[in-house]
PDB file of N, CA and C in Angstrom:
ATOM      1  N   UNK A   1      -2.494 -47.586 101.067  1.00  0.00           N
ATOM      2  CA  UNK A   1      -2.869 -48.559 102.087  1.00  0.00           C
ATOM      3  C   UNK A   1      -4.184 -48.122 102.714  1.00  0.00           C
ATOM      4  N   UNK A   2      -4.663 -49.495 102.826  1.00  0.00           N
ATOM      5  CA  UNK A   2      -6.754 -48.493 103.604  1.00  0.00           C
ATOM      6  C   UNK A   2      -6.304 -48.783 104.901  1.00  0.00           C
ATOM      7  N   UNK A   3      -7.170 -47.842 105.691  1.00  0.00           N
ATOM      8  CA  UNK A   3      -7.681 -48.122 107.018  1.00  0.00           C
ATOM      9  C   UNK A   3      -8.409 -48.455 107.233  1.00  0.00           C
ATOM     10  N   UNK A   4      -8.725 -49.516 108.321  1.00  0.00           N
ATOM     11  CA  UNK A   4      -9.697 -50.074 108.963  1.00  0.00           C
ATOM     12  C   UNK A   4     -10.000 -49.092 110.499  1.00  0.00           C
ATOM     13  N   UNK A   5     -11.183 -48.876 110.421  1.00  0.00           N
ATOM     14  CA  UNK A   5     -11.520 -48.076 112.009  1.00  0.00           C
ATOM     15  C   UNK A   5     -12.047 -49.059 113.064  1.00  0.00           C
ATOM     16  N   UNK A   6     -11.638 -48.971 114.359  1.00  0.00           N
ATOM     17  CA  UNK A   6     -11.930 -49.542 115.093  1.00  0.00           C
ATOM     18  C   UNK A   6     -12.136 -48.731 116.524  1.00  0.00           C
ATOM     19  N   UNK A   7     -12.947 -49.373 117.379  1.00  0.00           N
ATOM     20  CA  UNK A   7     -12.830 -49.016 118.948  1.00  0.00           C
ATOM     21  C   UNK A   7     -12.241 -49.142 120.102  1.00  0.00           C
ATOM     22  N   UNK A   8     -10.818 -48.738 121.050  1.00  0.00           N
ATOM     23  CA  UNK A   8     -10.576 -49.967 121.580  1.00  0.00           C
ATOM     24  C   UNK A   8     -11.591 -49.912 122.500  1.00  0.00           C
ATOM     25  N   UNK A   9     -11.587 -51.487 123.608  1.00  0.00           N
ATOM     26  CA  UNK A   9     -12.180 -51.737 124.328  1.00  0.00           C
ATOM     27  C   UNK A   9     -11.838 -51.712 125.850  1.00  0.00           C
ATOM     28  N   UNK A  10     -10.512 -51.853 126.118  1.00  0.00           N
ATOM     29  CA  UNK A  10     -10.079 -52.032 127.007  1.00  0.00           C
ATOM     30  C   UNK A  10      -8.388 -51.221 126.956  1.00  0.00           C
ATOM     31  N   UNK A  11      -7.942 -50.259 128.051  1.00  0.00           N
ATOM     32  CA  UNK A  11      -6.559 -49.617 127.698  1.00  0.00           C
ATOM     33  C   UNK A  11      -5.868 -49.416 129.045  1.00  0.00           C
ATOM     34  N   UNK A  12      -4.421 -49.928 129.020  1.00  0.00           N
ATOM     35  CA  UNK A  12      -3.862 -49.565 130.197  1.00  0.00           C
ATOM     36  C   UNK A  12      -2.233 -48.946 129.671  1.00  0.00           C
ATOM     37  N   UNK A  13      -1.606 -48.873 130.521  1.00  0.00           N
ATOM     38  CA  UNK A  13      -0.476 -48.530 130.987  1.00  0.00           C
ATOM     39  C   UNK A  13       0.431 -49.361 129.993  1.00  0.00           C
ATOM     40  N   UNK A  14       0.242 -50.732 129.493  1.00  0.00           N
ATOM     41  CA  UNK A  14       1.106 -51.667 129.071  1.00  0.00           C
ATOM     42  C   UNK A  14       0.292 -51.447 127.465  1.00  0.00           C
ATOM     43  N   UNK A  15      -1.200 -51.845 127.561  1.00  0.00           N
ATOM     44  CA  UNK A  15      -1.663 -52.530 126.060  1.00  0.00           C
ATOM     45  C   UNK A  15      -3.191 -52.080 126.041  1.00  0.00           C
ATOM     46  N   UNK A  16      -3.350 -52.030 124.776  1.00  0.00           N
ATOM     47  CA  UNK A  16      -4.700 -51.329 124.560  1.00  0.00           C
ATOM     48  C   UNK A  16      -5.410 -52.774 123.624  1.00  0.00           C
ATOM     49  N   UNK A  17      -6.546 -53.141 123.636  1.00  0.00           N
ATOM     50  CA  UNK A  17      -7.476 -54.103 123.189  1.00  0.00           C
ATOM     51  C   UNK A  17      -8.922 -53.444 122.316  1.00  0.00           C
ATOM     52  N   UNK A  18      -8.707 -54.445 121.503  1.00  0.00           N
ATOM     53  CA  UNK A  18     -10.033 -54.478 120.357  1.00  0.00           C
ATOM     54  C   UNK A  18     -10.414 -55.647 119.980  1.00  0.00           C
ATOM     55  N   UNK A  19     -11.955 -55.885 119.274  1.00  0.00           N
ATOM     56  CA  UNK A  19     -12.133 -56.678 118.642  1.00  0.00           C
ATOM     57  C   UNK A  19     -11.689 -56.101 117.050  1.00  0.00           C
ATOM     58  N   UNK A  20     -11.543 -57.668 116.480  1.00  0.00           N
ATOM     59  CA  UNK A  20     -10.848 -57.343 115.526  1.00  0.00           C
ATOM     60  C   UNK A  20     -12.201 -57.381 114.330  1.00  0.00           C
ATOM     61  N   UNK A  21     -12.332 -56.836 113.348  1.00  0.00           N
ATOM     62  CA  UNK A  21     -13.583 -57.023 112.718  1.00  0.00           C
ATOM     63  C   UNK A  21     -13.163 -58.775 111.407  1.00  0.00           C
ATOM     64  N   UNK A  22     -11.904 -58.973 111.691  1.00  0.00           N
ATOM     65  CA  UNK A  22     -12.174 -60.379 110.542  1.00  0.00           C
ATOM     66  C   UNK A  22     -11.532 -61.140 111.165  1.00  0.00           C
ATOM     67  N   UNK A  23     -11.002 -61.665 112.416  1.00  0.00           N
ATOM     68  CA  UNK A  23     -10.598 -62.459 113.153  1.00  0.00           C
ATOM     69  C   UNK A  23     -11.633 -62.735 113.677  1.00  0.00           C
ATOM     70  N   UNK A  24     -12.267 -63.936 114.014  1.00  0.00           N
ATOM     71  CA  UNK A  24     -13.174 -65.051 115.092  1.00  0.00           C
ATOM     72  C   UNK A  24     -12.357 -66.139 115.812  1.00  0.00           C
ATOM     73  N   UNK A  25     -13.055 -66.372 116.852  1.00  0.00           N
ATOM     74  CA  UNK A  25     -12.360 -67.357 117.882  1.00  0.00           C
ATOM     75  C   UNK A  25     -12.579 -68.754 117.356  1.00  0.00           C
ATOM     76  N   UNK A  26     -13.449 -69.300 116.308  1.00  0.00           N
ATOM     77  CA  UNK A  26     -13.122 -70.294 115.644  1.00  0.00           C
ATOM     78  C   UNK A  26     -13.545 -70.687 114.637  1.00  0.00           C
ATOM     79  N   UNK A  27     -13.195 -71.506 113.510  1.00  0.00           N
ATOM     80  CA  UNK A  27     -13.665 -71.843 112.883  1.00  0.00           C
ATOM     81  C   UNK A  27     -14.149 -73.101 111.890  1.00  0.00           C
ATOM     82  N   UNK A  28     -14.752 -73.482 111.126  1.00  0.00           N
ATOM     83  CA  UNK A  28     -15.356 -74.782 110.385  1.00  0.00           C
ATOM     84  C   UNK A  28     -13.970 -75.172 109.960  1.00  0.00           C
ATOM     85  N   UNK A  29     -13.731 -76.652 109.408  1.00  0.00           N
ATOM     86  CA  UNK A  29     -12.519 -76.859 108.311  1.00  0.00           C
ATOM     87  C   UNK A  29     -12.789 -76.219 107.071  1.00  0.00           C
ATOM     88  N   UNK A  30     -13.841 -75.889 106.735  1.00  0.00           N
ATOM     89  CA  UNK A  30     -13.620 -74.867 105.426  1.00  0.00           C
ATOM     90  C   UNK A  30     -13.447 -73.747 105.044  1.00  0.00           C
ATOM     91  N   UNK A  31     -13.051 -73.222 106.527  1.00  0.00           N
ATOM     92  CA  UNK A  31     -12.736 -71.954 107.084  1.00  0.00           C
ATOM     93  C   UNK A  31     -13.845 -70.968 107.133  1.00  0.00           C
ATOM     94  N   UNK A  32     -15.203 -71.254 107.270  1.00  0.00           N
ATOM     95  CA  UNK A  32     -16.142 -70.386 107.613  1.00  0.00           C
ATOM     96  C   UNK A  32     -16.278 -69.972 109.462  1.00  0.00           C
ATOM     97  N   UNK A  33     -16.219 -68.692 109.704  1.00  0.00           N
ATOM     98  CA  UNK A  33     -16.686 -69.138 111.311  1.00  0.00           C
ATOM     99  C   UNK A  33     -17.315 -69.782 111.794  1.00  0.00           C
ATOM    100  N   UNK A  34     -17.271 -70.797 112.750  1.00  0.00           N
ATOM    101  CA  UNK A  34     -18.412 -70.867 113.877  1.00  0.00           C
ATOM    102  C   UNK A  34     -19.654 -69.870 113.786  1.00  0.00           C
ATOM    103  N   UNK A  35     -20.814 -70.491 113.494  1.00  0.00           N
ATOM    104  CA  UNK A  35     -22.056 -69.916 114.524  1.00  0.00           C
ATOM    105  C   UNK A  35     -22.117 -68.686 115.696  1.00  0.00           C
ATOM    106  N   UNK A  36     -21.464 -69.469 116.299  1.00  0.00           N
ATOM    107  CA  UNK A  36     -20.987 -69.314 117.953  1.00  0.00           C
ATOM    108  C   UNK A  36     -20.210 -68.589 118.342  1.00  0.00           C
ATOM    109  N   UNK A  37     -19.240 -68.296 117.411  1.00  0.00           N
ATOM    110  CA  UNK A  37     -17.683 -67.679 117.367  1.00  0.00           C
ATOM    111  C   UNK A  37     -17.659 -65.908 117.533  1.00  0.00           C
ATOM    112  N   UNK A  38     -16.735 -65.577 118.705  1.00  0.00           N
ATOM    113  CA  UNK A  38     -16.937 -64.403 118.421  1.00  0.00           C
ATOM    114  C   UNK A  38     -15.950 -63.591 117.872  1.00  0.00           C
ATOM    115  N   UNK A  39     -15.575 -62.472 118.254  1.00  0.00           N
ATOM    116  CA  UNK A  39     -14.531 -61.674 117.489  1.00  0.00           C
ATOM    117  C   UNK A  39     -13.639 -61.791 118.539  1.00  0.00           C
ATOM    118  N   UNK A  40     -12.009 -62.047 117.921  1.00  0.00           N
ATOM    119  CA  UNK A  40     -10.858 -62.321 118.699  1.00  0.00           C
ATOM    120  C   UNK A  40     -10.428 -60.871 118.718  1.00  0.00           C
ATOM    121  N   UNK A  41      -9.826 -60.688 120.173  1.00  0.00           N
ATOM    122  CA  UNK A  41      -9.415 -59.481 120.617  1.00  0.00           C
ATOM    123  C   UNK A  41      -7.952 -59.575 119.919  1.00  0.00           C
ATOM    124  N   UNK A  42      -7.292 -58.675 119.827  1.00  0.00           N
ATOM    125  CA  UNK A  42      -6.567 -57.928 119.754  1.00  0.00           C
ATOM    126  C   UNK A  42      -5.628 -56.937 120.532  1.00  0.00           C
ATOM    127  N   UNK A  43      -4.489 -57.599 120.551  1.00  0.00           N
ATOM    128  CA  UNK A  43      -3.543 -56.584 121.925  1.00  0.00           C
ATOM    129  C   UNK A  43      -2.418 -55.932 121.029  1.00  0.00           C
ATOM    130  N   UNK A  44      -2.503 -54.786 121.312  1.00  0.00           N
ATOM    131  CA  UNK A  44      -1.414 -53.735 120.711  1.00  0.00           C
ATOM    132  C   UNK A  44      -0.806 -52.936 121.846  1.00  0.00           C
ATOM    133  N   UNK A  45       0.358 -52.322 121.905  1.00  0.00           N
ATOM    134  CA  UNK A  45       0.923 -51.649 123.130  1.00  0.00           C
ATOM    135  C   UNK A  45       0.391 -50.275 122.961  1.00  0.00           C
ATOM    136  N   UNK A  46       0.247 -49.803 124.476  1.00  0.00           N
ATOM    137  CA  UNK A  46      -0.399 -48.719 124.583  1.00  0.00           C
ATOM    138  C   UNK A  46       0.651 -47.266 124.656  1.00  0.00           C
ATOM    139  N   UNK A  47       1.747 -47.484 124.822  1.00  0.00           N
ATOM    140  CA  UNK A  47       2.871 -46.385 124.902  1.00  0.00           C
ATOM    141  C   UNK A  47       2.598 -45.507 126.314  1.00  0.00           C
ATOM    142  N   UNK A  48       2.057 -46.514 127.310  1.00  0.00           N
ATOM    143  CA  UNK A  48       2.101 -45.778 128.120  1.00  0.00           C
ATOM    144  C   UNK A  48       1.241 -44.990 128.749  1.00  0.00           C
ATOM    145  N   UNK A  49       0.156 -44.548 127.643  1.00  0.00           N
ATOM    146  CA  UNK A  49      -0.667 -43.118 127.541  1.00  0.00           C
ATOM    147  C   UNK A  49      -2.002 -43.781 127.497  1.00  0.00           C
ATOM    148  N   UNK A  50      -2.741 -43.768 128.685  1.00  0.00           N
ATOM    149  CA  UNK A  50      -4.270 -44.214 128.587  1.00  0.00           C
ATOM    150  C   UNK A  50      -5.006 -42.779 128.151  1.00  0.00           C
ATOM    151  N   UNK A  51      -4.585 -42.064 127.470  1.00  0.00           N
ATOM    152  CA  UNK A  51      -5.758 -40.444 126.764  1.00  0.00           C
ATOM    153  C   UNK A  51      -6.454 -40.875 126.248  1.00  0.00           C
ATOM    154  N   UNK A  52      -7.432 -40.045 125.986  1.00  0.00           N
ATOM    155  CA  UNK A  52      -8.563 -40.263 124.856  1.00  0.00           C
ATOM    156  C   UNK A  52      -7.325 -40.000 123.370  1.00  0.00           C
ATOM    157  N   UNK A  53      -7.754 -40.674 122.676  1.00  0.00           N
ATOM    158  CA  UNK A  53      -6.829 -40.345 121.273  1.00  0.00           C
ATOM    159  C   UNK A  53      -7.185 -41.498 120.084  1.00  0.00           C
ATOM    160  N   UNK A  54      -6.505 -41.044 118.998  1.00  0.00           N
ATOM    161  CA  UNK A  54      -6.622 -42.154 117.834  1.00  0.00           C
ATOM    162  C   UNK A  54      -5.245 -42.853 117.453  1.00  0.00           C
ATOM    163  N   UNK A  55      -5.206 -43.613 117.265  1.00  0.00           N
ATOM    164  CA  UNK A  55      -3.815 -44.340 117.452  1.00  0.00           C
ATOM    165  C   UNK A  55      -3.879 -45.253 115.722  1.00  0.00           C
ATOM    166  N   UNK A  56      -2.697 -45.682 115.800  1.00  0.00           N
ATOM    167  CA  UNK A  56      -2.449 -46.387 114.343  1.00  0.00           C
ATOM    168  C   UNK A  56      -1.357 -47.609 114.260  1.00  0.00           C
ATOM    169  N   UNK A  57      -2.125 -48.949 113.998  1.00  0.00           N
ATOM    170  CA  UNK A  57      -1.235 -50.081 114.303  1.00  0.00           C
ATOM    171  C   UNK A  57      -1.462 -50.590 113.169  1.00  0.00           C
ATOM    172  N   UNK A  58      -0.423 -51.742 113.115  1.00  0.00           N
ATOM    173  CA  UNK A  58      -0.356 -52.236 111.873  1.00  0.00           C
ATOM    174  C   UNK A  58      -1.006 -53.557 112.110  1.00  0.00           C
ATOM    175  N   UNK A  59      -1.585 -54.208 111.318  1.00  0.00           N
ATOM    176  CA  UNK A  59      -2.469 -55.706 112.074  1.00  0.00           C
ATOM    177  C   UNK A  59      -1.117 -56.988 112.155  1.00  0.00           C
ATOM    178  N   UNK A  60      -1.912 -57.878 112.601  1.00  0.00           N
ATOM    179  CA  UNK A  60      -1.102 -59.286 112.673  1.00  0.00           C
ATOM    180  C   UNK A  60      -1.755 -60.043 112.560  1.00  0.00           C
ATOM    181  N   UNK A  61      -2.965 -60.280 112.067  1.00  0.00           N
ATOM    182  CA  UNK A  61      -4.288 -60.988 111.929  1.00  0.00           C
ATOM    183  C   UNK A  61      -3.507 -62.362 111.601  1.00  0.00           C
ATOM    184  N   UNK A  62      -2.604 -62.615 110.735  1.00  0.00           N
ATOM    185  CA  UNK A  62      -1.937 -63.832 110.216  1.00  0.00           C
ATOM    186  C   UNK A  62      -0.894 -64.118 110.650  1.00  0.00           C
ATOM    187  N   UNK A  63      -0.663 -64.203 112.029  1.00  0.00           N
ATOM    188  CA  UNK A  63       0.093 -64.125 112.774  1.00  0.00           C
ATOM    189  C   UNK A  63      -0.658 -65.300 114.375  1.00  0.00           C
ATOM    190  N   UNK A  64      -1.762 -64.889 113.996  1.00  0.00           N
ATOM    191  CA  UNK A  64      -3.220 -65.889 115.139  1.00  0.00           C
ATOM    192  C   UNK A  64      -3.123 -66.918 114.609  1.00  0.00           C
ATOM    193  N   UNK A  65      -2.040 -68.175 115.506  1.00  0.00           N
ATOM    194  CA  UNK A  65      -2.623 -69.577 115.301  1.00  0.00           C
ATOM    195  C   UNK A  65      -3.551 -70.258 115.333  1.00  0.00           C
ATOM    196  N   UNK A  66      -4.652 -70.524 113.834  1.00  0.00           N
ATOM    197  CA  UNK A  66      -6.089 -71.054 114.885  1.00  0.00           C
ATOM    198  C   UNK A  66      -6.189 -72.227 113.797  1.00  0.00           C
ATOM    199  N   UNK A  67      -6.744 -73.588 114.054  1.00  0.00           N
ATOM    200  CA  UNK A  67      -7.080 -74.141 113.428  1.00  0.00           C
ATOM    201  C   UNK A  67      -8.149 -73.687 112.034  1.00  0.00           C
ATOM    202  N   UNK A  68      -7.677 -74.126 111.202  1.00  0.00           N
ATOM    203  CA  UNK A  68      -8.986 -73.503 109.550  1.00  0.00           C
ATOM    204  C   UNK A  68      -9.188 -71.806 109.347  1.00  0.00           C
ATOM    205  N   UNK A  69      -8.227 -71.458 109.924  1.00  0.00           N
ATOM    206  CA  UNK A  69      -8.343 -69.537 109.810  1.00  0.00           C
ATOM    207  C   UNK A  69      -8.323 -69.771 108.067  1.00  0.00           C
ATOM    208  N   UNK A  70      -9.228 -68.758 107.817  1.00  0.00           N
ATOM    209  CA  UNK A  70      -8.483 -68.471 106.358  1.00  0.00           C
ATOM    210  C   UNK A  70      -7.197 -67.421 106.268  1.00  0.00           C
ATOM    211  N   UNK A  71      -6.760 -67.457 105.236  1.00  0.00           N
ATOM    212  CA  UNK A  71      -5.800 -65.827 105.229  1.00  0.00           C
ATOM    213  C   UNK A  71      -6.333 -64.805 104.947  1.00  0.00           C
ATOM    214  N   UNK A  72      -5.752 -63.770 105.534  1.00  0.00           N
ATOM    215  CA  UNK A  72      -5.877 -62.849 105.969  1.00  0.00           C
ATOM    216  C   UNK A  72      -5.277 -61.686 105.080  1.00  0.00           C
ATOM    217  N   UNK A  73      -5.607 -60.765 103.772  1.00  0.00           N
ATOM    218  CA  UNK A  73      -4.655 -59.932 103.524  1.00  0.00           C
ATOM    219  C   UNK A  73      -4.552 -58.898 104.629  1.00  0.00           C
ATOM    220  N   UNK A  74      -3.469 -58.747 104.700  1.00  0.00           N
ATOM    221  CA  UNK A  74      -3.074 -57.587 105.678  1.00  0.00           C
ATOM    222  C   UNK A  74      -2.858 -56.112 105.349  1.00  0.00           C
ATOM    223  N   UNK A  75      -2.916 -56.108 104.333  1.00  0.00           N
ATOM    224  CA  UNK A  75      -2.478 -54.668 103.330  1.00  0.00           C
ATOM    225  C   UNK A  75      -3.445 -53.494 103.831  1.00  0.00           C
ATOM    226  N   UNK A  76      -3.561 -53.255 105.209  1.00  0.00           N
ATOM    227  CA  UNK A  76      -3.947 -52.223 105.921  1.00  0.00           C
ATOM    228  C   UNK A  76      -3.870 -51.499 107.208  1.00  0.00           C
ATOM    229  N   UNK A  77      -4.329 -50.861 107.584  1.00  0.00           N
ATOM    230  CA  UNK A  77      -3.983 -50.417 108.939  1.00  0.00           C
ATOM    231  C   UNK A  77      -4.836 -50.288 110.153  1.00  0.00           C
ATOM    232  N   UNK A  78      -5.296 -50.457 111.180  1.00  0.00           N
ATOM    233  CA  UNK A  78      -5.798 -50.310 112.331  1.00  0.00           C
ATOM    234  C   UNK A  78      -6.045 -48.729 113.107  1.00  0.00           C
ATOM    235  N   UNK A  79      -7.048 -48.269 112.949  1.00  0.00           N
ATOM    236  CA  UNK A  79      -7.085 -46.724 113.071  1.00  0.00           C
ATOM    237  C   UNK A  79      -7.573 -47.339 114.415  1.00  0.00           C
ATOM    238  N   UNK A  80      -7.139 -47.373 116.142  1.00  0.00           N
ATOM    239  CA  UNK A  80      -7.786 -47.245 116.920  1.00  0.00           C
ATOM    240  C   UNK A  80      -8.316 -46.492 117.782  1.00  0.00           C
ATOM    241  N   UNK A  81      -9.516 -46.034 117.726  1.00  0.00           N
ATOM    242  CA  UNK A  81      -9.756 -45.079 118.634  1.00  0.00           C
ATOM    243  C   UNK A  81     -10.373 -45.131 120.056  1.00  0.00           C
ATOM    244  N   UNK A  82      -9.449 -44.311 120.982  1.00  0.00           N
ATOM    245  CA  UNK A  82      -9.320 -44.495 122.470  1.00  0.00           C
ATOM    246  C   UNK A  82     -10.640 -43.573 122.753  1.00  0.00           C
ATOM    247  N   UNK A  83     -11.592 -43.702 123.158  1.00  0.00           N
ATOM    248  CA  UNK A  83     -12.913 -42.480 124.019  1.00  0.00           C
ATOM    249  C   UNK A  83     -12.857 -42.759 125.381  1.00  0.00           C
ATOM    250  N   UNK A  84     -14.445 -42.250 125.389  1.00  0.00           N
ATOM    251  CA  UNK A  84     -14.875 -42.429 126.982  1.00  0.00           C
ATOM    252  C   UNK A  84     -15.358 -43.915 126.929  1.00  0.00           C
ATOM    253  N   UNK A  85     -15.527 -44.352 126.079  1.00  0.00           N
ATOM    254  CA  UNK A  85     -16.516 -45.781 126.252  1.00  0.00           C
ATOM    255  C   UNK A  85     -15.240 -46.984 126.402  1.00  0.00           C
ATOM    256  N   UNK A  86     -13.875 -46.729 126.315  1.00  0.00           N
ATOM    257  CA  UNK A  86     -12.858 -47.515 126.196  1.00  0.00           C
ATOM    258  C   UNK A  86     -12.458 -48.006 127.972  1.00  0.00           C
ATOM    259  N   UNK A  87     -12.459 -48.714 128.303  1.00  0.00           N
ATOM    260  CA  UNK A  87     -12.234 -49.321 130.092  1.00  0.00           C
ATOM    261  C   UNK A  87     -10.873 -48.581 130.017  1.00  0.00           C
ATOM    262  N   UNK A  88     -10.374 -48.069 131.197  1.00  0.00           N
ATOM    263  CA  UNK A  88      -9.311 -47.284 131.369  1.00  0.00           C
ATOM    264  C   UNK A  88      -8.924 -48.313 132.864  1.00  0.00           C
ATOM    265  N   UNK A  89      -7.831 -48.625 132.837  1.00  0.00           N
ATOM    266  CA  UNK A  89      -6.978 -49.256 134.401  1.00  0.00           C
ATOM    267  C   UNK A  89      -5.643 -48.903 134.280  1.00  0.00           C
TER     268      UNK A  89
END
């Protein structure tokens, strides 16, 4: 199974956030993104623990109701990593 690396962006007490690198907030009927469209966040639970650390989720990318999404293989994993640059509340 590959990993995908990511940053989160935002981490609390409940849920930690990312953009996702192949999810967009919308798209054409032929399933190309929007122009315009940006990258749909992503909420995974945080266990509690706002640390700096690397964490490992499984995606749900095909799981996002959006009008014209294409599919999504999922056959990977979410390496997220928590730093200093991640919003802590």
């Amino acid at each position: 199974m590959s990993v995908v690396d990511v940053v989160a962006l935002k981490i609390d007490e409940c849920c930690v956030s990312f953009e996702c690198p192949f999810c967009r907030t919308s798209y054409y009927k032929n399933g190309q993104p929007r122009i315009n469209s940006k990258p749909h966040l992503h909420i995974h639970g945080s266990s509690r623990d706002t640390s700096n650390r690397v964490i490992e989720r499984s995606p749900h990318c095909n799981l996002i109701p959006q009008r014209f999404k294409p599919n999504i293989d999922c056959s990977f994993t979410f390496r997220i990593t928590i730093d200093d640059t991640t919003i802590k509340s």
